[in-house]
Structure formats: structure tokens, C-alpha cells
PDB file of N, CA and C in Angstrom:
ATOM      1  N   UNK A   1      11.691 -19.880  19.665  1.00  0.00           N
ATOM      2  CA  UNK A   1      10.432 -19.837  18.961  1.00  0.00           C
ATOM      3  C   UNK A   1       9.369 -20.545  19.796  1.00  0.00           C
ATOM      4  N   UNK A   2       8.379 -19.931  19.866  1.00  0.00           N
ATOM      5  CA  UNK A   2       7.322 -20.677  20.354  1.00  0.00           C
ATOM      6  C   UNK A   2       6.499 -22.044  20.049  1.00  0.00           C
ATOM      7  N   UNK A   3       5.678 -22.880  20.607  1.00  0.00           N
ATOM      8  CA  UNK A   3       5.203 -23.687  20.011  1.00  0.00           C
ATOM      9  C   UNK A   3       4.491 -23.312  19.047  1.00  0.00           C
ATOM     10  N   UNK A   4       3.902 -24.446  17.673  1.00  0.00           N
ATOM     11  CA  UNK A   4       2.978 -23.931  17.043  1.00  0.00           C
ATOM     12  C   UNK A   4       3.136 -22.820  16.042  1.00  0.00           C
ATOM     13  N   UNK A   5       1.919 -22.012  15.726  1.00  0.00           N
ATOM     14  CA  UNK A   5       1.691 -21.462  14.700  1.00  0.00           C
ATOM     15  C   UNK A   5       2.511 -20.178  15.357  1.00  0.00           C
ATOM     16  N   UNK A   6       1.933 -19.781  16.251  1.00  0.00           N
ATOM     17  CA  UNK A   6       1.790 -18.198  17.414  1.00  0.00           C
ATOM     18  C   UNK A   6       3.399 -18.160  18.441  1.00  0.00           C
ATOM     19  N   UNK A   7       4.257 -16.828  18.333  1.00  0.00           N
ATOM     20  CA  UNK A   7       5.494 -17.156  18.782  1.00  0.00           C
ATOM     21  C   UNK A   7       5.179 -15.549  19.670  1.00  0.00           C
ATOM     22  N   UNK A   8       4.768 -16.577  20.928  1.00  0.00           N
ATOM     23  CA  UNK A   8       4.267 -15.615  21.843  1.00  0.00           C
ATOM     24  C   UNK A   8       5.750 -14.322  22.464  1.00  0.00           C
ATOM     25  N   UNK A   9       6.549 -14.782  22.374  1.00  0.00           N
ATOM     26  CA  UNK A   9       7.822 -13.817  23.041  1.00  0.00           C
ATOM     27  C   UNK A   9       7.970 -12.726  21.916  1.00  0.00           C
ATOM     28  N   UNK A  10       7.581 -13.014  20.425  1.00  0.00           N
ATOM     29  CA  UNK A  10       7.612 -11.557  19.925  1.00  0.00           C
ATOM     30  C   UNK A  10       6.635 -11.047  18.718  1.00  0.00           C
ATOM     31  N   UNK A  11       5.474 -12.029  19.258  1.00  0.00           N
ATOM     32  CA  UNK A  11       4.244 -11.408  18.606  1.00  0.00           C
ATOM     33  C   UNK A  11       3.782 -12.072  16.795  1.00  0.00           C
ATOM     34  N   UNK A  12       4.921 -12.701  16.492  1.00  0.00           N
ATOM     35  CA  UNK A  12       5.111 -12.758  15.474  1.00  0.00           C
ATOM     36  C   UNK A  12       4.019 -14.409  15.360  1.00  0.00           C
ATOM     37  N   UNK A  13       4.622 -15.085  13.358  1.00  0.00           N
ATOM     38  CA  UNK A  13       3.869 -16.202  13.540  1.00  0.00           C
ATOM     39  C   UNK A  13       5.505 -16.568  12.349  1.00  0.00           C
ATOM     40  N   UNK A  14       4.928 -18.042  12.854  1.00  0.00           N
ATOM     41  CA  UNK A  14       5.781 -18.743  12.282  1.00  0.00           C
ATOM     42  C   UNK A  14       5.081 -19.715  11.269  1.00  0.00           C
ATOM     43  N   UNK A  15       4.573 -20.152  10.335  1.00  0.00           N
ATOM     44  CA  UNK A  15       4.381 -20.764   8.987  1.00  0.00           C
ATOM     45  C   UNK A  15       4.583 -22.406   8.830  1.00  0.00           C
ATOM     46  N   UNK A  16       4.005 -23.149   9.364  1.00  0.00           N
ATOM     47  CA  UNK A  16       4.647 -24.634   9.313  1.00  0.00           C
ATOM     48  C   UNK A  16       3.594 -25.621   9.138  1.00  0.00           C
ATOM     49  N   UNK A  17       3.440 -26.779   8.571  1.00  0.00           N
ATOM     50  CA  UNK A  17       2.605 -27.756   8.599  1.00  0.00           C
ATOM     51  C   UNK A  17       2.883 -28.962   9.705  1.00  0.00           C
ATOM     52  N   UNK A  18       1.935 -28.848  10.464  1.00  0.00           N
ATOM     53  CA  UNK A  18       2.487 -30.019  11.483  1.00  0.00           C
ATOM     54  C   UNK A  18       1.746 -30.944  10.914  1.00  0.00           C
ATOM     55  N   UNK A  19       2.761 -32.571  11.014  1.00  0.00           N
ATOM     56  CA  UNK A  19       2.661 -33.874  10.027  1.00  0.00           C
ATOM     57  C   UNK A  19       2.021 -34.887  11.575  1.00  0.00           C
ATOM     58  N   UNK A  20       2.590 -34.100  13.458  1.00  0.00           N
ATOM     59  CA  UNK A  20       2.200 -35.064  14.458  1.00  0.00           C
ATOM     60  C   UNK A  20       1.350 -34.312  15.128  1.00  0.00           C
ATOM     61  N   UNK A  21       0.166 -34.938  15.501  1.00  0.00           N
ATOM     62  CA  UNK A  21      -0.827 -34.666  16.336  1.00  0.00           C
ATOM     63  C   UNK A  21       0.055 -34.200  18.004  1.00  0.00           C
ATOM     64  N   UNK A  22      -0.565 -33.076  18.296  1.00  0.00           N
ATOM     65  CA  UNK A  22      -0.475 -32.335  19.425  1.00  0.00           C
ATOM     66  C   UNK A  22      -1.055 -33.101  20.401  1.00  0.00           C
ATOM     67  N   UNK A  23      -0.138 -33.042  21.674  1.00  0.00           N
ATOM     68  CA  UNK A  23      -0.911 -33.312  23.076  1.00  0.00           C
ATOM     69  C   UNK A  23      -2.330 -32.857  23.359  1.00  0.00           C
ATOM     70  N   UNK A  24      -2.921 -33.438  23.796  1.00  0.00           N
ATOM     71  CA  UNK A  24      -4.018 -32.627  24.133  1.00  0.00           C
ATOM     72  C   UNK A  24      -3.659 -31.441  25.521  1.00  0.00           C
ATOM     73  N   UNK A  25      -4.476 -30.573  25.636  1.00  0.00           N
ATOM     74  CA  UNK A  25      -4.198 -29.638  26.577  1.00  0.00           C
ATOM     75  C   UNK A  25      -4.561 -30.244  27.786  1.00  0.00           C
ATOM     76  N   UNK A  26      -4.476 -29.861  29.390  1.00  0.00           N
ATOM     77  CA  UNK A  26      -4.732 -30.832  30.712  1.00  0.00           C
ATOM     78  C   UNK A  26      -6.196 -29.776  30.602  1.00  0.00           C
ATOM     79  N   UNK A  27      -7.255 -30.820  31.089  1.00  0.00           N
ATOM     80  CA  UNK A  27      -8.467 -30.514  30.893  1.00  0.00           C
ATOM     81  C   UNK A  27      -9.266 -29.617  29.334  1.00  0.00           C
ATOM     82  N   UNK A  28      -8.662 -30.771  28.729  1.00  0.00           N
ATOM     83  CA  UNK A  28      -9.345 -29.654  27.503  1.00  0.00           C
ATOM     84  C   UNK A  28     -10.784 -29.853  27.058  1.00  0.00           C
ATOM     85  N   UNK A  29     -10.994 -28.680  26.553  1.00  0.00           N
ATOM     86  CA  UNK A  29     -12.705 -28.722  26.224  1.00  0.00           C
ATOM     87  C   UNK A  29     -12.899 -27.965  24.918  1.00  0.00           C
ATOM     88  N   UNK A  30     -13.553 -28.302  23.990  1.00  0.00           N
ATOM     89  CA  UNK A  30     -13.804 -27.962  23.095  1.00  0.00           C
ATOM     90  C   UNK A  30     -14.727 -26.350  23.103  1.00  0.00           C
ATOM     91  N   UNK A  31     -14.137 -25.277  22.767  1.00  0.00           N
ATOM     92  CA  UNK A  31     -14.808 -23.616  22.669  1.00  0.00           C
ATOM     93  C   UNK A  31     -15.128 -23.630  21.666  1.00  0.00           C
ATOM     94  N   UNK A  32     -15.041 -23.898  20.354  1.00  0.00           N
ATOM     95  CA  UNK A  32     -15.982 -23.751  19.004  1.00  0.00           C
ATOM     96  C   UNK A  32     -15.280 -24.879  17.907  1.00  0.00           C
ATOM     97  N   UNK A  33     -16.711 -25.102  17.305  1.00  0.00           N
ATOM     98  CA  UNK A  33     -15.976 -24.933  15.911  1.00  0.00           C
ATOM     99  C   UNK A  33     -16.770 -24.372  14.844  1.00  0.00           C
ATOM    100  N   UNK A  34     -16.625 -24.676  13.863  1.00  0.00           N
ATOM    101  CA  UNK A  34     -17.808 -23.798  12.725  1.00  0.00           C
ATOM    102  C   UNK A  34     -18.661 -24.696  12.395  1.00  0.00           C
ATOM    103  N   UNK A  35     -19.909 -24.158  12.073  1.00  0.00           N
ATOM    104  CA  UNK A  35     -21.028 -24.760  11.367  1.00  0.00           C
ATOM    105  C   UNK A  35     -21.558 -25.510  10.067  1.00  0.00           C
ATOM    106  N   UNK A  36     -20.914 -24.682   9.440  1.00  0.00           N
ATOM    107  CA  UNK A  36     -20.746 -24.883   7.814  1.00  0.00           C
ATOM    108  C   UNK A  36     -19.131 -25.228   7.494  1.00  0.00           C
ATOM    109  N   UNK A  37     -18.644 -26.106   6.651  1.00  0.00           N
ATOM    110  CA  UNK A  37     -17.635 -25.870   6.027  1.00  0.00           C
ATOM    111  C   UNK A  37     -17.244 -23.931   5.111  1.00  0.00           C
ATOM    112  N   UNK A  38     -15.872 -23.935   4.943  1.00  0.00           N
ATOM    113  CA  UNK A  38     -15.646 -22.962   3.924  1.00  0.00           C
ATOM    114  C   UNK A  38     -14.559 -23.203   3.384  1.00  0.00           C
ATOM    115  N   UNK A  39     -14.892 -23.584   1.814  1.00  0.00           N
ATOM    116  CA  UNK A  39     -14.216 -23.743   0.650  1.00  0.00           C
ATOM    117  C   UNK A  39     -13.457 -25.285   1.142  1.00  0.00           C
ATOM    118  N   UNK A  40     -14.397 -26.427   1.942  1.00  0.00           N
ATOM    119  CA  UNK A  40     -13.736 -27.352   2.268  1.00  0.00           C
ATOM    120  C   UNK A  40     -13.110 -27.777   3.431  1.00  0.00           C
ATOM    121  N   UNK A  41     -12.826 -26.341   4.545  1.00  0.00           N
ATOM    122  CA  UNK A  41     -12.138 -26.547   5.415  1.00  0.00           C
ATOM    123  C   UNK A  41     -13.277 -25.907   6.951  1.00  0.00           C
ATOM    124  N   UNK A  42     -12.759 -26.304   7.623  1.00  0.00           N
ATOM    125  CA  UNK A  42     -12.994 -26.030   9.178  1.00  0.00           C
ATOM    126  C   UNK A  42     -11.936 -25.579  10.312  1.00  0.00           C
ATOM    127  N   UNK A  43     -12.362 -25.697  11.313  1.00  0.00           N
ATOM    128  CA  UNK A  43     -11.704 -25.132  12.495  1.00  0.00           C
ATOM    129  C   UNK A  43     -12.789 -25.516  13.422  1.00  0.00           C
ATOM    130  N   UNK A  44     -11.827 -26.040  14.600  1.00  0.00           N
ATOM    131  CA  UNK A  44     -11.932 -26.508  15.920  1.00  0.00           C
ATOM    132  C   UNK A  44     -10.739 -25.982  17.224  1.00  0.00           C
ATOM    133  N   UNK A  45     -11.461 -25.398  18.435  1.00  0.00           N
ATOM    134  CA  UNK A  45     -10.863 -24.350  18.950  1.00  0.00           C
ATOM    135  C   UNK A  45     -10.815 -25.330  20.658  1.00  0.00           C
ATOM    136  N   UNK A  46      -9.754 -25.760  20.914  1.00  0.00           N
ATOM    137  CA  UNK A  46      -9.834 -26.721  22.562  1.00  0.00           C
ATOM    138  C   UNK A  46      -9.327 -25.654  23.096  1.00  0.00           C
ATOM    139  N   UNK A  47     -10.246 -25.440  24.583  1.00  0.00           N
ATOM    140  CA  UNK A  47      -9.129 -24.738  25.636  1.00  0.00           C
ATOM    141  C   UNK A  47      -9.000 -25.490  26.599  1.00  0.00           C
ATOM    142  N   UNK A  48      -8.340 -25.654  27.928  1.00  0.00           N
ATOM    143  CA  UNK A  48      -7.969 -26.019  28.830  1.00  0.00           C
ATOM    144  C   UNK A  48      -6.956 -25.298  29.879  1.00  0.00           C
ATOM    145  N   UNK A  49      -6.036 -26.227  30.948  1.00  0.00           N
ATOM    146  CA  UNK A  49      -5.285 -24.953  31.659  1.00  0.00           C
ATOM    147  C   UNK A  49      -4.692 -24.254  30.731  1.00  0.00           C
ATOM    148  N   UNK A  50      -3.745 -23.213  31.314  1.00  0.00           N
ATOM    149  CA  UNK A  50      -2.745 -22.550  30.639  1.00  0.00           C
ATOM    150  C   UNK A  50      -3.777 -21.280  29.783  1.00  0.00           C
ATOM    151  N   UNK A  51      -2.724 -20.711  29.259  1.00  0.00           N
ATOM    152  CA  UNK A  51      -2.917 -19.329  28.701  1.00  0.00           C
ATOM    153  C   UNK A  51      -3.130 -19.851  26.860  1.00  0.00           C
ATOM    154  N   UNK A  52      -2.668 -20.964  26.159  1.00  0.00           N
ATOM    155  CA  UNK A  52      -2.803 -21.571  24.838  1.00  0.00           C
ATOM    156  C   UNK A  52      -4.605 -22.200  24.859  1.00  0.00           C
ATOM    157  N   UNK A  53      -4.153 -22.216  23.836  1.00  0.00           N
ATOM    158  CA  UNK A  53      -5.759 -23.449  23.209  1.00  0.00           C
ATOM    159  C   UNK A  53      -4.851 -24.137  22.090  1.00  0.00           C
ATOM    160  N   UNK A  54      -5.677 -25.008  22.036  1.00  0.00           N
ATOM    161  CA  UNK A  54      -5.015 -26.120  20.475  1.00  0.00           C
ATOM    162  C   UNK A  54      -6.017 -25.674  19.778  1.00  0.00           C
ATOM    163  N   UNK A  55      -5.412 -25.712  18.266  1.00  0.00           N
ATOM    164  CA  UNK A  55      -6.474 -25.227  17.052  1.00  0.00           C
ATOM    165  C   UNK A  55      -6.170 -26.269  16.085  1.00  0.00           C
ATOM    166  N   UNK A  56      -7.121 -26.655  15.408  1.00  0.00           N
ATOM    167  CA  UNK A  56      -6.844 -27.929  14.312  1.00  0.00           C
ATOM    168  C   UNK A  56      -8.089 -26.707  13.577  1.00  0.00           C
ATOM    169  N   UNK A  57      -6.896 -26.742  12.229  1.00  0.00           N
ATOM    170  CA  UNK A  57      -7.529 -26.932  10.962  1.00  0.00           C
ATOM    171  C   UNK A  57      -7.649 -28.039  10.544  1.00  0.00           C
ATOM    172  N   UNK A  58      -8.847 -28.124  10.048  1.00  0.00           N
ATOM    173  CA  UNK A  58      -9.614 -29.308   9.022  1.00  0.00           C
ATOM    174  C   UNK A  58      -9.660 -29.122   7.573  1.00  0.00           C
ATOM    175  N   UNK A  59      -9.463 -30.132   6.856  1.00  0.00           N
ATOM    176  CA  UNK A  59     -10.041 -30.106   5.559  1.00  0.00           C
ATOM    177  C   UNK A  59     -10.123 -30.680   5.021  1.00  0.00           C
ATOM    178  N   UNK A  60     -11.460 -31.129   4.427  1.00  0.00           N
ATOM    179  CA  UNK A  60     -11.735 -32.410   3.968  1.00  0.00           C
ATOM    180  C   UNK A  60     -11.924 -33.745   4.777  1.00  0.00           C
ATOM    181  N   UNK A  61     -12.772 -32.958   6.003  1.00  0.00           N
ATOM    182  CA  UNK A  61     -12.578 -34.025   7.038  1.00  0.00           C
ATOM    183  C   UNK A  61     -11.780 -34.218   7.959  1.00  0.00           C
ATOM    184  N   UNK A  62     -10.467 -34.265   7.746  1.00  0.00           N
ATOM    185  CA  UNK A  62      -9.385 -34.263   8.303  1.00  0.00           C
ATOM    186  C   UNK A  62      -8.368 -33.065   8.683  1.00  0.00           C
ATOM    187  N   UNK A  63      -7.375 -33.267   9.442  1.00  0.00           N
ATOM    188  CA  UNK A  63      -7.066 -32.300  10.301  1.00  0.00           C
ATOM    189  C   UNK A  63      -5.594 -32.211   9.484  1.00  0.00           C
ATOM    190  N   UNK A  64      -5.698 -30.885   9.003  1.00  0.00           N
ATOM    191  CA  UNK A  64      -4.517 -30.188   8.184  1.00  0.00           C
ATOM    192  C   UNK A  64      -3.444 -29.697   8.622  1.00  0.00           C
ATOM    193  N   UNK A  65      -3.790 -29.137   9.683  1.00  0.00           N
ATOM    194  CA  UNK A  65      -3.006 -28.191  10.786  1.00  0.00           C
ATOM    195  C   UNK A  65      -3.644 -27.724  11.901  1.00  0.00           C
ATOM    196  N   UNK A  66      -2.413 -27.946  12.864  1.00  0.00           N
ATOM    197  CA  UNK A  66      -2.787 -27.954  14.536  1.00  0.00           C
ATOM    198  C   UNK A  66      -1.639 -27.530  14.803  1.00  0.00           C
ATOM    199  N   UNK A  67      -1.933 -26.679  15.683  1.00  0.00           N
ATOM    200  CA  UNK A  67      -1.121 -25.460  16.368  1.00  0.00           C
ATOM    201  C   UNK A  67      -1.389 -24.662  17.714  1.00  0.00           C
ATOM    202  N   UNK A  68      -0.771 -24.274  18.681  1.00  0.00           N
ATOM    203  CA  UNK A  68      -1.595 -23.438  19.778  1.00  0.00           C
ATOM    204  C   UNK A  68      -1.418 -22.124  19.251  1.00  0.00           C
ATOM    205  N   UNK A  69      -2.134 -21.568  20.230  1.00  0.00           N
ATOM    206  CA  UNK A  69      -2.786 -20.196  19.751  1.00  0.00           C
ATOM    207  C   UNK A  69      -2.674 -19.652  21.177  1.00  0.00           C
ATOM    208  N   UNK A  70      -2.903 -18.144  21.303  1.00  0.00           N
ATOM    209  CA  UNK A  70      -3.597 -17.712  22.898  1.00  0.00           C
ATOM    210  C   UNK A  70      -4.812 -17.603  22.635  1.00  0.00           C
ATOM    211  N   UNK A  71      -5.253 -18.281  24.017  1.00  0.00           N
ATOM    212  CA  UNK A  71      -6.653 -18.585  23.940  1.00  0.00           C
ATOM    213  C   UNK A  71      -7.658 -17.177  23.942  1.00  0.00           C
ATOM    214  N   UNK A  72      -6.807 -16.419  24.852  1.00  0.00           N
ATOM    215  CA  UNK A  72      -7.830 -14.736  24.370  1.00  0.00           C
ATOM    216  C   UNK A  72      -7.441 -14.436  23.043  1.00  0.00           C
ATOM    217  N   UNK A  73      -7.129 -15.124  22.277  1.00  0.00           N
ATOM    218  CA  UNK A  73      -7.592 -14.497  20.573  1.00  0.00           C
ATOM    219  C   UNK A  73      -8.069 -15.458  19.478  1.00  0.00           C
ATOM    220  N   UNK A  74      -8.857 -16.530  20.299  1.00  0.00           N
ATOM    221  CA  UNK A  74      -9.084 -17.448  19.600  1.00  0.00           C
ATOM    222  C   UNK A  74     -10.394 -17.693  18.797  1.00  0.00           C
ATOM    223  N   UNK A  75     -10.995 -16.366  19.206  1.00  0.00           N
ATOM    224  CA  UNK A  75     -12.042 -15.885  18.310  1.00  0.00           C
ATOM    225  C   UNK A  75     -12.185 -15.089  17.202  1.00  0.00           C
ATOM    226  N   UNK A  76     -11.035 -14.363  17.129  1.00  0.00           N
ATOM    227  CA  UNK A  76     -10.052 -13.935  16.325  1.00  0.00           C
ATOM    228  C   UNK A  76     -10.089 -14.865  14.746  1.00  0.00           C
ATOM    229  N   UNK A  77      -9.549 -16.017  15.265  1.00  0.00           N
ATOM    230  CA  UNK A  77      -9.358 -17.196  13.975  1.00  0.00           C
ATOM    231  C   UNK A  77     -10.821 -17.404  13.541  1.00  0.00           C
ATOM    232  N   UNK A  78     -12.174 -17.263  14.505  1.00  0.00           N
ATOM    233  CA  UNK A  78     -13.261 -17.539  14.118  1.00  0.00           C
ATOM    234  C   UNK A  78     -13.512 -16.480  12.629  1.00  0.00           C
ATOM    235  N   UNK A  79     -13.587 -15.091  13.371  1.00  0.00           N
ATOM    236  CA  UNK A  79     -14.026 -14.289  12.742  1.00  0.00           C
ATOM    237  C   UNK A  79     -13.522 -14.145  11.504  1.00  0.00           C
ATOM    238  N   UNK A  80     -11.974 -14.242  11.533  1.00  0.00           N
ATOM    239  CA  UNK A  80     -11.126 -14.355  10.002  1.00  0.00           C
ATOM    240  C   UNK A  80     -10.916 -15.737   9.184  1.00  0.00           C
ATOM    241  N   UNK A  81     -11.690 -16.604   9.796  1.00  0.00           N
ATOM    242  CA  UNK A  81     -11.451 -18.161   9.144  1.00  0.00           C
ATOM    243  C   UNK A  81     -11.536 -17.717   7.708  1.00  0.00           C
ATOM    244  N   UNK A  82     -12.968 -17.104   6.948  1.00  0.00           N
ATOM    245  CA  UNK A  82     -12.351 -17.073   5.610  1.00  0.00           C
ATOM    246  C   UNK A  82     -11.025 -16.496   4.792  1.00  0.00           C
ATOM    247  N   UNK A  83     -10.539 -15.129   5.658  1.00  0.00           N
ATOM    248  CA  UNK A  83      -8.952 -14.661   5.448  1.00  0.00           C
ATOM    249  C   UNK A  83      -8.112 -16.042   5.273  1.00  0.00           C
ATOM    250  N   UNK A  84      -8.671 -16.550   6.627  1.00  0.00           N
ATOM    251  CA  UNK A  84      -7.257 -17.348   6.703  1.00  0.00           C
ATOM    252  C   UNK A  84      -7.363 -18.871   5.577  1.00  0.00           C
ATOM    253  N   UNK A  85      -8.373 -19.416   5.468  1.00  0.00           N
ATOM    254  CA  UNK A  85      -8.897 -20.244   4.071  1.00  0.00           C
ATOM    255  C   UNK A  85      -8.339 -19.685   2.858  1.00  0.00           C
ATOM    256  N   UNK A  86      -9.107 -18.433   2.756  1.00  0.00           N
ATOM    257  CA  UNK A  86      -8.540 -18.091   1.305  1.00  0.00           C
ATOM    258  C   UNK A  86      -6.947 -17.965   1.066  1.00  0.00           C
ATOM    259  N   UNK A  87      -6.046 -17.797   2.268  1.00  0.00           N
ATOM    260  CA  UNK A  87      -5.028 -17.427   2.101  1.00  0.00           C
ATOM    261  C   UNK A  87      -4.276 -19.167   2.295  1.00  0.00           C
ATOM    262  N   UNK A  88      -4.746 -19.773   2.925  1.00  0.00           N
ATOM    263  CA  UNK A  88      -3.754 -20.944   2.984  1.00  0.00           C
ATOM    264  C   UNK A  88      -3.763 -21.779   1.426  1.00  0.00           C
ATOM    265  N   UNK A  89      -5.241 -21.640   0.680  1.00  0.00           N
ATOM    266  CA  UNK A  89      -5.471 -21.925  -0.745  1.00  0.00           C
ATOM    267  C   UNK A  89      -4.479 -21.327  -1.540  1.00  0.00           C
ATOM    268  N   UNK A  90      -3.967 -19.738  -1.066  1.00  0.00           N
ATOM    269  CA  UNK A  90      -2.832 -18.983  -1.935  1.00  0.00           C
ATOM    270  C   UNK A  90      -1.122 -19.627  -0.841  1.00  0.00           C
ATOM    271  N   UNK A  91      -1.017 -20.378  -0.285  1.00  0.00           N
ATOM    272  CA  UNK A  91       0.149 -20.069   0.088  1.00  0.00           C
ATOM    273  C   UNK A  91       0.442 -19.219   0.963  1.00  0.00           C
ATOM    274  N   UNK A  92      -0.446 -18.733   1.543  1.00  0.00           N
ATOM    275  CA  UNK A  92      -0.427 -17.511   2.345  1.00  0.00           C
ATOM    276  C   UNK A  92      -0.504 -17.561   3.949  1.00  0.00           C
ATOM    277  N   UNK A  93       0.182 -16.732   4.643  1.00  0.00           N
ATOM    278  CA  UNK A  93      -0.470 -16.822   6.207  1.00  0.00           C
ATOM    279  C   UNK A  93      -0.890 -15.306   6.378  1.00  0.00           C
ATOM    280  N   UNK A  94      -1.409 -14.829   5.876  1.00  0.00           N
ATOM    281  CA  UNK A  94      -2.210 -13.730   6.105  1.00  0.00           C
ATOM    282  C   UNK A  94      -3.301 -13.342   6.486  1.00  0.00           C
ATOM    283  N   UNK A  95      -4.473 -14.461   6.441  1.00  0.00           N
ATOM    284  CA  UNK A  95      -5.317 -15.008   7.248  1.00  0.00           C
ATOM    285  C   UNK A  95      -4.986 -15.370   8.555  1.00  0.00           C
ATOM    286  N   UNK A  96      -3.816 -15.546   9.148  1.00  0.00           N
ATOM    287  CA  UNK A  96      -3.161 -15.699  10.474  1.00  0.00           C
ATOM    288  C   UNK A  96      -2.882 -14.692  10.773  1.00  0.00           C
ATOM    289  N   UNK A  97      -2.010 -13.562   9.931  1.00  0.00           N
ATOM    290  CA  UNK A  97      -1.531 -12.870  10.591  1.00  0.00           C
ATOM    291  C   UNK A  97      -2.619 -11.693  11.081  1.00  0.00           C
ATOM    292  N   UNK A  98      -3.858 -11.640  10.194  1.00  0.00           N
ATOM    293  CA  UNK A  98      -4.732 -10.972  10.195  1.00  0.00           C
ATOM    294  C   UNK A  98      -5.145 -11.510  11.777  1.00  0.00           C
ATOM    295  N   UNK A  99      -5.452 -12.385  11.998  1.00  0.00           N
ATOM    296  CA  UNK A  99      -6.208 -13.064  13.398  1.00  0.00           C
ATOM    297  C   UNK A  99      -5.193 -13.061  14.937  1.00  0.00           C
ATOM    298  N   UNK A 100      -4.226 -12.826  14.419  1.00  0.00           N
ATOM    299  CA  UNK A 100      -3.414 -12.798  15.433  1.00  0.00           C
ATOM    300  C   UNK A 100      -2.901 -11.221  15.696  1.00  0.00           C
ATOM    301  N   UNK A 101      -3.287 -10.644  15.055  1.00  0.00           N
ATOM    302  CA  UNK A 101      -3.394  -9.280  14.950  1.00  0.00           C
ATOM    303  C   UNK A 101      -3.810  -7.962  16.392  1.00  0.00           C
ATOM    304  N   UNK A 102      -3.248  -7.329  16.845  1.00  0.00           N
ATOM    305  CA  UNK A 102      -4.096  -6.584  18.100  1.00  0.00           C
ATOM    306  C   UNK A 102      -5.095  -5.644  17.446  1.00  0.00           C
ATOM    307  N   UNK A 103      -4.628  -5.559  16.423  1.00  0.00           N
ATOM    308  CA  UNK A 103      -5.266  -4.314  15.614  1.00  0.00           C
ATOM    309  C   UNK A 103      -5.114  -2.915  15.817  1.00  0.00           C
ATOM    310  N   UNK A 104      -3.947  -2.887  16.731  1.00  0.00           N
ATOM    311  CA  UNK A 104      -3.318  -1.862  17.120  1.00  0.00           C
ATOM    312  C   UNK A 104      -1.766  -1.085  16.270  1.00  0.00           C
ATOM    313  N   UNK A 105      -1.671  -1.878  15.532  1.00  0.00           N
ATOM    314  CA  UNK A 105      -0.161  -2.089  15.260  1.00  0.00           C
ATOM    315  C   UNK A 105       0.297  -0.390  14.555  1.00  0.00           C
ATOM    316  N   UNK A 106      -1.001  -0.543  13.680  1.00  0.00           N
ATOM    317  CA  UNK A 106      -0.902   0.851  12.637  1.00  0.00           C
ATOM    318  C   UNK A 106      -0.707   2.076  13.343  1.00  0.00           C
ATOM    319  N   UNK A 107      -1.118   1.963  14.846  1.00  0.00           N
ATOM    320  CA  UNK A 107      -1.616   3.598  15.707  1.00  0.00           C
ATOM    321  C   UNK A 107      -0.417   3.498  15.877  1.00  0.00           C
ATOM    322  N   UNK A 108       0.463   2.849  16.201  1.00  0.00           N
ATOM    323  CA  UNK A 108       1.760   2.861  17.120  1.00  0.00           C
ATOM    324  C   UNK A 108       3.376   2.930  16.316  1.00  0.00           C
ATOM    325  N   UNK A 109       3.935   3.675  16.691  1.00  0.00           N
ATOM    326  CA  UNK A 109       5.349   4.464  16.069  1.00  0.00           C
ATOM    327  C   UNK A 109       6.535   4.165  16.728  1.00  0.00           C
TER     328      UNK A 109
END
């Protein structure tokens, strides 16, 4: 299984609350975070070397969940942050799976 949320060898995601703060990445730099809260929570997007970024969800200030991601889809989590909000409020990673998504999946047999 891969690190994190994102289990790069078969596309998939894995579901977990991390309780220990992540390494930082070697040279990391902060690529976004959001402007506004939604429904309480945030997102903050580090990249650095390597092909990952670290992602911390926030909420309530504080950092809920942190996980790597690939960094070419880490805009991805931007665009679906409310999917993925509304769905972690339900128990859900469907807001992830939505963002981690190629959007290809449906064409292909």
C-alpha cells in the first residue's frame, strides 16, 4: 500500500485518519490553499522533490488529515474540496475518490 491517502501502484485510495504529522517533503513549498473556509474546513497543498505533495486537511483551525497525494492531481482536491467536505461530514471518501479520479475510467472496458 502506498503512503497516505493515494495508493499509487493501483490507482486506488485507502481511507485512514492520520493521528502523526508527516515529514515535511525535501524542499517543500506551499502550491495552494483556499481562501474561504467550507463548512469549517480547509486544505493546504506542499510540493517539493519527488512526484507526491503533502496535503493537510484542516478543520477548525487545525489539521485533520495529512496525506500525500500526486502532485499532478493536486488541483484536483482544489476543485472537489466541497465533494470531498461534504463527504468526510457523511463518512465518506468520495470526495477523494472523485479528485483522484482520471476521469477516464467510464470510457474504458
Amino acid at each position: 500500500m502506498g503512503n497516505g491517502l493515494y495508493d499509487n501502484s493501483n490507482n486506488t485510495i485507502t481511507h485512514f485518519h492520520c493521528e502523526v504529522m508527516m515529514k515535511k517533503l525535501k524542499n517543500e513549498k506551499l502550491a495552494f490553499t483556499r481562501e474561504t473556509d467550507y463548512r469549517g474546513f480547509n486544505i493546504k497543498a506542499f510540493w517539493g522533490d519527488g512526484g507526491n505533495a503533502r496535503i493537510e486537511i484542516i478543520k477548525d483551525g487545525k489539521v485533520y488529515r495529512e496525506f500525500l497525494f500526486p502532485a499532478y492531481k493536486i488541483y484536483n482536491l482544489q476543485a472537489h474540496f466541497e465533494d470531498i467536505v461534504d463527504g468526510e461530514l457523511q463518512n465518506s471518501d468520495a470526495g477523494y475518490r472523485i479528485a483522484a479520479s482520471t476521469g477516464l475510467e467510464g470510457l474504458v472496458k
